[in-house]
PDB file of N, CA and C in Angstrom:
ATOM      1  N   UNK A   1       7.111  16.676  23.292  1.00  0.00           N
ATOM      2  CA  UNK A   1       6.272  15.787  22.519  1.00  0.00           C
ATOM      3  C   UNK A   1       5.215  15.192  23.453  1.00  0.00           C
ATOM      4  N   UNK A   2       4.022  14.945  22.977  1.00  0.00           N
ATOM      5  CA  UNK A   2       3.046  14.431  23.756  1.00  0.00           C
ATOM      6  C   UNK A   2       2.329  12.962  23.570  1.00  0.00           C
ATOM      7  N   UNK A   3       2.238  12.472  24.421  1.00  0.00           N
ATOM      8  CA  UNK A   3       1.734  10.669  24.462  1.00  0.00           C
ATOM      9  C   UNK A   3       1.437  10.827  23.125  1.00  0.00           C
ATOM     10  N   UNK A   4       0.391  11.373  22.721  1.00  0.00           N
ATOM     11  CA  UNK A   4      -0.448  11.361  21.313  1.00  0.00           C
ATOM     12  C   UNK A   4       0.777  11.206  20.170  1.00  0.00           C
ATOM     13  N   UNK A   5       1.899  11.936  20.066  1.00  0.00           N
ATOM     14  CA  UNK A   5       2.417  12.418  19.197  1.00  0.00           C
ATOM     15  C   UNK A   5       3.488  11.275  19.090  1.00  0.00           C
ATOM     16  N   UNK A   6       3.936  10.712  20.259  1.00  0.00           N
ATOM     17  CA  UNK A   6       5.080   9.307  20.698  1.00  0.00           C
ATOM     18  C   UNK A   6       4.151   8.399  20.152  1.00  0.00           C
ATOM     19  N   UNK A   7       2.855   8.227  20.062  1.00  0.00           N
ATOM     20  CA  UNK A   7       2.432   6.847  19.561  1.00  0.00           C
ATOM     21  C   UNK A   7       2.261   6.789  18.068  1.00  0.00           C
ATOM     22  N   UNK A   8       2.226   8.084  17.365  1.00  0.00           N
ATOM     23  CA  UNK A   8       1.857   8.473  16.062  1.00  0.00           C
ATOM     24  C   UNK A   8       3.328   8.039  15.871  1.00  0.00           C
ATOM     25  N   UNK A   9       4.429   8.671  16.000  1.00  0.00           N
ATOM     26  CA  UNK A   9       5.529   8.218  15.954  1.00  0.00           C
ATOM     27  C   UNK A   9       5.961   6.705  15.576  1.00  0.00           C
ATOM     28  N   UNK A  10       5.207   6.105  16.786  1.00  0.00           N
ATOM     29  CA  UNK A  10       5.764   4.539  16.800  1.00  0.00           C
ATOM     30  C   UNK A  10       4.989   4.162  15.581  1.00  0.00           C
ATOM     31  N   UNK A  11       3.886   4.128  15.760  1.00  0.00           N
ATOM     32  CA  UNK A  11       3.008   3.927  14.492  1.00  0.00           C
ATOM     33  C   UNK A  11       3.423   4.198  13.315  1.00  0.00           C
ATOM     34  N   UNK A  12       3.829   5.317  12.801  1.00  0.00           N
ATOM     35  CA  UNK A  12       5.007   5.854  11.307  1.00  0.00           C
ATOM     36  C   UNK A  12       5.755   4.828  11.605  1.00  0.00           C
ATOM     37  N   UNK A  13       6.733   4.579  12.530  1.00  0.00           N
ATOM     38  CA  UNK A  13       7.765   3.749  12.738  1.00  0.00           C
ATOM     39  C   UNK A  13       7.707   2.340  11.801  1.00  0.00           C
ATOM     40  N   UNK A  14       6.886   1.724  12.587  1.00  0.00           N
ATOM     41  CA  UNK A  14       5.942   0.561  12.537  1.00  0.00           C
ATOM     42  C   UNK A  14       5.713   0.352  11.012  1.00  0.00           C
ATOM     43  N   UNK A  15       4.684   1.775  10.271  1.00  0.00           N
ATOM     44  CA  UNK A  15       4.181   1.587   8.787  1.00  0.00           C
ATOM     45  C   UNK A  15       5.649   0.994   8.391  1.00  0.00           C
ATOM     46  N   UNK A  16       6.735   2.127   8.199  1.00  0.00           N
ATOM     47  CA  UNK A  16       8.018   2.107   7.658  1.00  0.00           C
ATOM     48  C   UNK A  16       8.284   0.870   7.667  1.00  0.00           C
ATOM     49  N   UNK A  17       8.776   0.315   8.507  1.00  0.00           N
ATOM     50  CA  UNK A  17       9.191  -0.983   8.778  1.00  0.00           C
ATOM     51  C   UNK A  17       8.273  -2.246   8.059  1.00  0.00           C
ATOM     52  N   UNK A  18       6.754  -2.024   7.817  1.00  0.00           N
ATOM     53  CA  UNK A  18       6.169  -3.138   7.169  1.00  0.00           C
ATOM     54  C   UNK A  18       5.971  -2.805   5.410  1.00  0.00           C
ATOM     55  N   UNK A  19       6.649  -1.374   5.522  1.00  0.00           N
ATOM     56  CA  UNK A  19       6.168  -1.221   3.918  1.00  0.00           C
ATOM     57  C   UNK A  19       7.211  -1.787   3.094  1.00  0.00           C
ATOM     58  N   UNK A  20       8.234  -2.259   3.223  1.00  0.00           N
ATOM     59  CA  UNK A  20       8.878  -3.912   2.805  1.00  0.00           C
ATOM     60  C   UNK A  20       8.456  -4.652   2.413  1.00  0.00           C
ATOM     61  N   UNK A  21       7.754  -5.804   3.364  1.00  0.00           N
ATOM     62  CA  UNK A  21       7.249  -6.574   3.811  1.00  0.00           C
ATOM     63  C   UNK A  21       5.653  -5.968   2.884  1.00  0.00           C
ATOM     64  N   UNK A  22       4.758  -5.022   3.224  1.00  0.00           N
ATOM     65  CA  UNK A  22       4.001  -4.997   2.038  1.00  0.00           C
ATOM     66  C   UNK A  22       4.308  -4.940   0.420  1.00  0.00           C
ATOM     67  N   UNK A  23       5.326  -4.309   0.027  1.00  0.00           N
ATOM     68  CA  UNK A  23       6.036  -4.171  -1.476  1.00  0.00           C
ATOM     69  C   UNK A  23       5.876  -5.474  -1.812  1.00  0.00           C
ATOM     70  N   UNK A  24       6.418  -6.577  -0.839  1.00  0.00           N
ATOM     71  CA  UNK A  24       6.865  -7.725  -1.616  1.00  0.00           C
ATOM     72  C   UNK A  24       5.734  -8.656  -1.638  1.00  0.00           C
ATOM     73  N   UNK A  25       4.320  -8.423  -0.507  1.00  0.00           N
ATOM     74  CA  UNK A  25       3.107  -9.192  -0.675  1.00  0.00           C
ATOM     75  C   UNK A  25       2.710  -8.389  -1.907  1.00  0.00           C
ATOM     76  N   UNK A  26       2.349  -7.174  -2.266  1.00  0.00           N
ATOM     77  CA  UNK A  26       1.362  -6.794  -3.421  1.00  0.00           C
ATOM     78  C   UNK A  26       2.073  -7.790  -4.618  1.00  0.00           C
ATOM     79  N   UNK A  27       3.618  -7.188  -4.514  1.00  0.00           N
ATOM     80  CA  UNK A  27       4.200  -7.733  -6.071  1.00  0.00           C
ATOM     81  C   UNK A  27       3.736  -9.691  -6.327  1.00  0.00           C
ATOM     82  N   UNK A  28       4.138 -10.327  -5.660  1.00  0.00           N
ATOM     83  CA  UNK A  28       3.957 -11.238  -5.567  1.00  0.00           C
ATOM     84  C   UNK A  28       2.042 -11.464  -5.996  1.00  0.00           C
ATOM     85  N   UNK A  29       1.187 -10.869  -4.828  1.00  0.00           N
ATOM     86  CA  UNK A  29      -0.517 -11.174  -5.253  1.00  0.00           C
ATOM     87  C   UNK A  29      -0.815 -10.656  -6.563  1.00  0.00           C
ATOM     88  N   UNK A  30       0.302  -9.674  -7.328  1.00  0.00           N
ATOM     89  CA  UNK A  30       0.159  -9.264  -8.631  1.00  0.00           C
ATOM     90  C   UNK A  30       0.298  -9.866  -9.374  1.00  0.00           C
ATOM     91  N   UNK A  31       1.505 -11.193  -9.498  1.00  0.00           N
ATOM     92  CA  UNK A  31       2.084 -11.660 -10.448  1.00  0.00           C
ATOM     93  C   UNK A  31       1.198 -13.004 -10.346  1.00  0.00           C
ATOM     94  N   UNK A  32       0.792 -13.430  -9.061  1.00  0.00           N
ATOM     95  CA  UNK A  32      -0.135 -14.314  -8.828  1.00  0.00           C
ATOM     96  C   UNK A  32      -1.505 -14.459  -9.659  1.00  0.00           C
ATOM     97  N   UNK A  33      -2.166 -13.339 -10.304  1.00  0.00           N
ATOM     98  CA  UNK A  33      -3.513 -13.383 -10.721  1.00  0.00           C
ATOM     99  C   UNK A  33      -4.262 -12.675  -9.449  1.00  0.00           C
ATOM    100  N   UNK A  34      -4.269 -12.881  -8.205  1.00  0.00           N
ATOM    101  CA  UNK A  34      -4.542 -13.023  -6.482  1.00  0.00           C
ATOM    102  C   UNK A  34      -5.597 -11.442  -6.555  1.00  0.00           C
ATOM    103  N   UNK A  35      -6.051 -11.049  -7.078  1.00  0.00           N
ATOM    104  CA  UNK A  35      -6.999 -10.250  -7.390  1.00  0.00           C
ATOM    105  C   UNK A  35      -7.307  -9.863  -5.717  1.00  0.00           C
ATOM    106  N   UNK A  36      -7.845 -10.689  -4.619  1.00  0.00           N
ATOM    107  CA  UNK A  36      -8.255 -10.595  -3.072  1.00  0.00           C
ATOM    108  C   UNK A  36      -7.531 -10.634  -2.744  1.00  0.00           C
ATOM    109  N   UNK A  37      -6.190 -11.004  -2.364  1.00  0.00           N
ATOM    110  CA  UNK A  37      -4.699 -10.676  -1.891  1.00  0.00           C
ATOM    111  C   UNK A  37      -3.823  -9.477  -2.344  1.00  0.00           C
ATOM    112  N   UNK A  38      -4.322  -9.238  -3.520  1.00  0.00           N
ATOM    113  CA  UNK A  38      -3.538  -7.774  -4.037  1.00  0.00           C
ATOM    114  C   UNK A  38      -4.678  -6.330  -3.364  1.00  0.00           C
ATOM    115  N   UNK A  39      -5.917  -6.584  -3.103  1.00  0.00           N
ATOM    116  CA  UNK A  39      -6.904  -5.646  -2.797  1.00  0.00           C
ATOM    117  C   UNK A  39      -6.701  -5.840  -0.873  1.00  0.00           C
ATOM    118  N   UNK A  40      -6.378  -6.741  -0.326  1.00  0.00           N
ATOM    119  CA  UNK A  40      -5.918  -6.849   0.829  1.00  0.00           C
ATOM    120  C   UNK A  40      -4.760  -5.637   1.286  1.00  0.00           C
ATOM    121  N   UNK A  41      -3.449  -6.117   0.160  1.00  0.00           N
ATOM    122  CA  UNK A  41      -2.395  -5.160   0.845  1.00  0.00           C
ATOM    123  C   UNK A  41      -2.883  -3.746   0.157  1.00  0.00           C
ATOM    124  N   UNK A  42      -3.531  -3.494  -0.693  1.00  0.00           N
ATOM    125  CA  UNK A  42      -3.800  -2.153  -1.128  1.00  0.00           C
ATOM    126  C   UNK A  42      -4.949  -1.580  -0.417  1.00  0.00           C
ATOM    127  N   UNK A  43      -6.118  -1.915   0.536  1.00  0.00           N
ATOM    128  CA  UNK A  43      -6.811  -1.198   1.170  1.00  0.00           C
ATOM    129  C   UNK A  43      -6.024  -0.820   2.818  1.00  0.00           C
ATOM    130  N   UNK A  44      -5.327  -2.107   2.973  1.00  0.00           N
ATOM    131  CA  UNK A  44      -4.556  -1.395   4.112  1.00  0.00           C
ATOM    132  C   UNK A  44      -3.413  -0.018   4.092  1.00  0.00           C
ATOM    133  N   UNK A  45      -2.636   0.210   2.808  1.00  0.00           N
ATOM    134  CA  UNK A  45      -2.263   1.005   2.362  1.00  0.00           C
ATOM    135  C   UNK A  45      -2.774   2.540   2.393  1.00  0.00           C
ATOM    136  N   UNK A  46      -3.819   2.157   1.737  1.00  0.00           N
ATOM    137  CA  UNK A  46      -4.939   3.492   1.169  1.00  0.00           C
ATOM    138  C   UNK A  46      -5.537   3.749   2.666  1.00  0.00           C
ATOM    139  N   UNK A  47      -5.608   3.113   3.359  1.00  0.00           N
ATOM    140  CA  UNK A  47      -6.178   4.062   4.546  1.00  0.00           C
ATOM    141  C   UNK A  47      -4.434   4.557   5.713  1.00  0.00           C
ATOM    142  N   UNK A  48      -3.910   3.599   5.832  1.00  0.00           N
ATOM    143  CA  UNK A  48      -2.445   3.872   6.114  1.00  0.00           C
ATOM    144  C   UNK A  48      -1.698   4.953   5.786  1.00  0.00           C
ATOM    145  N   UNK A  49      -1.426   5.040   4.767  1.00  0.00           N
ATOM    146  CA  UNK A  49      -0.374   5.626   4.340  1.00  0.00           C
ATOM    147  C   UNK A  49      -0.533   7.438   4.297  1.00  0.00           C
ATOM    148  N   UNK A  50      -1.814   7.581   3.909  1.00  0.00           N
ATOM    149  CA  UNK A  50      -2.214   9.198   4.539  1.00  0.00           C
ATOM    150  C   UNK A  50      -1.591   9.623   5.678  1.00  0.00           C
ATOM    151  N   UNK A  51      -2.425   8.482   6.608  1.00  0.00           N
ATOM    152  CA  UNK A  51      -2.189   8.578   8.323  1.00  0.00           C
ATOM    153  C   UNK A  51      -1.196   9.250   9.090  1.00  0.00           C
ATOM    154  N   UNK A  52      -0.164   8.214   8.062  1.00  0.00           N
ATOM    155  CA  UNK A  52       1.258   8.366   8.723  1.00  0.00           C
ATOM    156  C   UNK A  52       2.000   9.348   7.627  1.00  0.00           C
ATOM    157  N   UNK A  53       1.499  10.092   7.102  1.00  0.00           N
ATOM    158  CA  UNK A  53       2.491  11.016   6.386  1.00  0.00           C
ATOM    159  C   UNK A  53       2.924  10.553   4.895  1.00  0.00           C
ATOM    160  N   UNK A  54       2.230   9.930   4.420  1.00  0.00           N
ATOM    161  CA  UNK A  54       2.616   9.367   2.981  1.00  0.00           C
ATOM    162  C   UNK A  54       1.564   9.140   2.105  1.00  0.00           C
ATOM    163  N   UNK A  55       0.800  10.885   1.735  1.00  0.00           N
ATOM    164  CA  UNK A  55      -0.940  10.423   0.887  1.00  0.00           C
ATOM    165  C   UNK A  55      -0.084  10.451  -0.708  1.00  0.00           C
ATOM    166  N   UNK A  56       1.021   9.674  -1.210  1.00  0.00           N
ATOM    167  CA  UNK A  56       0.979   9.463  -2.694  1.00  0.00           C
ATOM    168  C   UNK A  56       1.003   7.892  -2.396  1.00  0.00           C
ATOM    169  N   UNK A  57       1.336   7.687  -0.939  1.00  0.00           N
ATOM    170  CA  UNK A  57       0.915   6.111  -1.057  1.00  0.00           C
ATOM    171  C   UNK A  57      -0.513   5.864  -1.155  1.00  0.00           C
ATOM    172  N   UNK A  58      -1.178   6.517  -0.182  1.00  0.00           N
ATOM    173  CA  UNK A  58      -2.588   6.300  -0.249  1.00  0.00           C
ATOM    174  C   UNK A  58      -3.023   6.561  -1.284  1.00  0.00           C
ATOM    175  N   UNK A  59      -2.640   7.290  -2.254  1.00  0.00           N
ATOM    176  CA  UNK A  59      -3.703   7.675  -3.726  1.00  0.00           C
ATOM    177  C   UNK A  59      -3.162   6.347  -4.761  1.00  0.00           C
ATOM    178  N   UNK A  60      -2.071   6.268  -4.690  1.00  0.00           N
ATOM    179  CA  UNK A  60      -1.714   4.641  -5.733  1.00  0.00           C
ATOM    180  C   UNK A  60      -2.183   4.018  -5.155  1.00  0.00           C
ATOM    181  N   UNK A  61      -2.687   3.480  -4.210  1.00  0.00           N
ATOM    182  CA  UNK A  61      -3.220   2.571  -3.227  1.00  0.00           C
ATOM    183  C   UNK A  61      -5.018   2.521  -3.966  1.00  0.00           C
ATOM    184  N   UNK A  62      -5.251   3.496  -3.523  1.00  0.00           N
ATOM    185  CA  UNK A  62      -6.261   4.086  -3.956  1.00  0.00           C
ATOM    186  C   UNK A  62      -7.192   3.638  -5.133  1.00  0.00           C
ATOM    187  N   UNK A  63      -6.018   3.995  -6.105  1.00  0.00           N
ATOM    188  CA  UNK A  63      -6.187   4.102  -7.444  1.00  0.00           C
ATOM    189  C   UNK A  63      -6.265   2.276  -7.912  1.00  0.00           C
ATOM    190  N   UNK A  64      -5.475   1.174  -7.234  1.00  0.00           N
ATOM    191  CA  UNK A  64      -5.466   0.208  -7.434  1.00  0.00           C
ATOM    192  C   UNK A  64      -6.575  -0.113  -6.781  1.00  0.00           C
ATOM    193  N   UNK A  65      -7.462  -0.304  -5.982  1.00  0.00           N
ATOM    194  CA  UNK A  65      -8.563  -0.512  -4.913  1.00  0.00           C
ATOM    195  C   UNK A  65      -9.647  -0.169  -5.941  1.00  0.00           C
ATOM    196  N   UNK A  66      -9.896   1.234  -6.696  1.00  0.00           N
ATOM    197  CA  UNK A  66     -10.752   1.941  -7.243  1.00  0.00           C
ATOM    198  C   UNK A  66     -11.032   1.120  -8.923  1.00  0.00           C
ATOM    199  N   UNK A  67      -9.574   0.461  -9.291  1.00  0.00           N
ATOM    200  CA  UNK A  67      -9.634  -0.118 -10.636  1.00  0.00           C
ATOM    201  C   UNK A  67      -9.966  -1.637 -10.439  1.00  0.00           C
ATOM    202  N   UNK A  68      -9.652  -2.272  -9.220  1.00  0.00           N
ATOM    203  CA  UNK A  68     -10.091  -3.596  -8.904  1.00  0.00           C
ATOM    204  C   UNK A  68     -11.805  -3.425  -8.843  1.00  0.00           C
ATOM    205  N   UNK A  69     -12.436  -2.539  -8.100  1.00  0.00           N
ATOM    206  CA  UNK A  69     -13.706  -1.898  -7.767  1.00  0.00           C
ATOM    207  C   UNK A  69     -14.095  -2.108  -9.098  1.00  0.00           C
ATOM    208  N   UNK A  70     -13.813  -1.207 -10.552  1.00  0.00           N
ATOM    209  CA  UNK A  70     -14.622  -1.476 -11.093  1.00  0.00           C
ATOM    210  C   UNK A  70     -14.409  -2.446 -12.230  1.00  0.00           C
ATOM    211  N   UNK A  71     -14.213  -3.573 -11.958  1.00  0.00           N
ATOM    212  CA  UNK A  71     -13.667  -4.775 -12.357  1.00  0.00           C
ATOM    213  C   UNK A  71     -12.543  -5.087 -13.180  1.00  0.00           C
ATOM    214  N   UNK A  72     -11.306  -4.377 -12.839  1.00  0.00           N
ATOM    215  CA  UNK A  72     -10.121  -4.801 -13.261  1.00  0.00           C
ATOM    216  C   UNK A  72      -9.602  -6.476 -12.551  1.00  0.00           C
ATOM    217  N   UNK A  73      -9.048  -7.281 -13.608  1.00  0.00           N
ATOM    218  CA  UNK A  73      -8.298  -8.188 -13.138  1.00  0.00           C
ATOM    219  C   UNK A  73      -6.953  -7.647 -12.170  1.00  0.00           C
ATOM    220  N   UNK A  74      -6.494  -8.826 -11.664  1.00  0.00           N
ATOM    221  CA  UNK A  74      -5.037  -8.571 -10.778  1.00  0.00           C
ATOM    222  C   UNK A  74      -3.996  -8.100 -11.544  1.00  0.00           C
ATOM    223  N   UNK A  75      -4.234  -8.942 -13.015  1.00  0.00           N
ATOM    224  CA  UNK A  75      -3.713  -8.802 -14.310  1.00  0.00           C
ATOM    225  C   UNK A  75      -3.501  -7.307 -14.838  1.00  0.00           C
ATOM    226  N   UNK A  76      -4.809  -6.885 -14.952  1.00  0.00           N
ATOM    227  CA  UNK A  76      -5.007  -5.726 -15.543  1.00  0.00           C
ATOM    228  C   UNK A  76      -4.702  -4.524 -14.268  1.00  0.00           C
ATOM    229  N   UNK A  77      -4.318  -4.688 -13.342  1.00  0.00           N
ATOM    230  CA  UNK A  77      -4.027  -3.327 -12.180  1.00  0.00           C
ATOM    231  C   UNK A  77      -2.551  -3.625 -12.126  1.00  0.00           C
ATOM    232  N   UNK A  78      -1.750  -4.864 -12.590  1.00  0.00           N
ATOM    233  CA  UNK A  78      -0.146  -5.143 -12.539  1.00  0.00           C
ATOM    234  C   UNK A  78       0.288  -3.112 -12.605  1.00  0.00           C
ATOM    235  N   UNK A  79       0.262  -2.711 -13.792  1.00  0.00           N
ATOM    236  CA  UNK A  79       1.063  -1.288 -13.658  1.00  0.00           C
ATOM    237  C   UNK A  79       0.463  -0.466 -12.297  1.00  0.00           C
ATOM    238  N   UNK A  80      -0.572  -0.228 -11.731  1.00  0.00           N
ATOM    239  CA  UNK A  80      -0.128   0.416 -10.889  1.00  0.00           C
ATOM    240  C   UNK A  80       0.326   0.143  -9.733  1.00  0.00           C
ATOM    241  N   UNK A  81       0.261  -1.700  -9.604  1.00  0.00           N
ATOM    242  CA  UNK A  81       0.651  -2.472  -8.393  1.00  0.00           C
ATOM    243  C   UNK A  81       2.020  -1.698  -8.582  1.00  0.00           C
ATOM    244  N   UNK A  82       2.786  -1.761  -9.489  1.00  0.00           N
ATOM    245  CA  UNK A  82       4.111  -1.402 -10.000  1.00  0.00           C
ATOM    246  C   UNK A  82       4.500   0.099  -9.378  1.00  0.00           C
ATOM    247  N   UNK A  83       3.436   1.107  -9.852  1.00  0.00           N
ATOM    248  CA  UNK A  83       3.612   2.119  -9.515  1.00  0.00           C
ATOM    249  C   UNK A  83       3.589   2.280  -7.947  1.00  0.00           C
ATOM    250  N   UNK A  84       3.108   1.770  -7.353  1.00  0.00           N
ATOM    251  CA  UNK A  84       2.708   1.655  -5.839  1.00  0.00           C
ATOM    252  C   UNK A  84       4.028   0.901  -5.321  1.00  0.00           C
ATOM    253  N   UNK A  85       4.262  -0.144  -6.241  1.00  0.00           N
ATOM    254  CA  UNK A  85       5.706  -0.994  -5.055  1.00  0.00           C
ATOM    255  C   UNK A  85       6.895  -0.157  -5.368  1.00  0.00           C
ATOM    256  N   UNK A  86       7.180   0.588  -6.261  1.00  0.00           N
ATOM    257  CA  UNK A  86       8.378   1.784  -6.232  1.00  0.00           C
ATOM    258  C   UNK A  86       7.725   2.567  -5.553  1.00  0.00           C
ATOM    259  N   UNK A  87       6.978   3.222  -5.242  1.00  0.00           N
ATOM    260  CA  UNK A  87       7.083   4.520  -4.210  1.00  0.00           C
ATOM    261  C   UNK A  87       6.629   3.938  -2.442  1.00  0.00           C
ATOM    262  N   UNK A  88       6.619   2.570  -2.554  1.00  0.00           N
ATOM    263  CA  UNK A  88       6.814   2.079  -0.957  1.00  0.00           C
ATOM    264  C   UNK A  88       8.366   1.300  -1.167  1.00  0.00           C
ATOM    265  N   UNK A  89       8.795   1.443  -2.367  1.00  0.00           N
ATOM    266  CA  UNK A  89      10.797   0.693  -2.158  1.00  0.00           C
ATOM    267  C   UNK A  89      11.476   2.294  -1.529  1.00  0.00           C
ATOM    268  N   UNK A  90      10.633   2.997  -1.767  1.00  0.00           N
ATOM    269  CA  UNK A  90      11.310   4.402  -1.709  1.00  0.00           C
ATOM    270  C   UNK A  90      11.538   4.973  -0.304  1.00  0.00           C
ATOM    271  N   UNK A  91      10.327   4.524   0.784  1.00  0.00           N
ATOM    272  CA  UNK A  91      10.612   4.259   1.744  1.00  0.00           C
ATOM    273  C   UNK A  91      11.208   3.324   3.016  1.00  0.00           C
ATOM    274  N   UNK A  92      11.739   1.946   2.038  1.00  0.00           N
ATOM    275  CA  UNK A  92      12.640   1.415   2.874  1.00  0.00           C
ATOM    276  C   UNK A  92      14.138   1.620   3.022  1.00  0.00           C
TER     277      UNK A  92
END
């Protein structure tokens, strides 16, 4: 294995370990109204989750980022916040 490949590693590691810890900020900025707190944990996602080996996170990610974009409430993106916090429960 090479430096490059040990830090990609730690890094996957790392996502794994915060995609918890993200599940439970989106759900929460969802149920909140939090429209800029729910687009927070979902752009870090959507560029993340490709990265490290997980592009159905990045496309729900995505897809919530893309419906806030064209003016969905926090309200109105709740289902795919939903869809997005089961397939990051899936990896803890």
């Amino acid at each position: 294995m090479t430096g490059f490949d040990d830090r990609m590693a730690r890094l996957r590691e790392r996502f794994l370990a915060r995609a918890g810890e993200d599940r439970l900020a989106l759900l929460e900025a969802s149920a909140a109204g939090d429209a800029a707190a729910v687009r927070r944990v979902v752009h870090g996602l959507a560029g993340a989750g490709g990265t490290y080996g997980f592009p159905e996170v990045s496309e729900a990610a995505q897809r919530v980022e893309d419906a806030l974009d064209e003016g969905a409430s926090a309200e109105g993106v709740q289902p795919l916040c939903l869809e997005l916090a089961e397939q990051l429960s899936q990896l803890c």
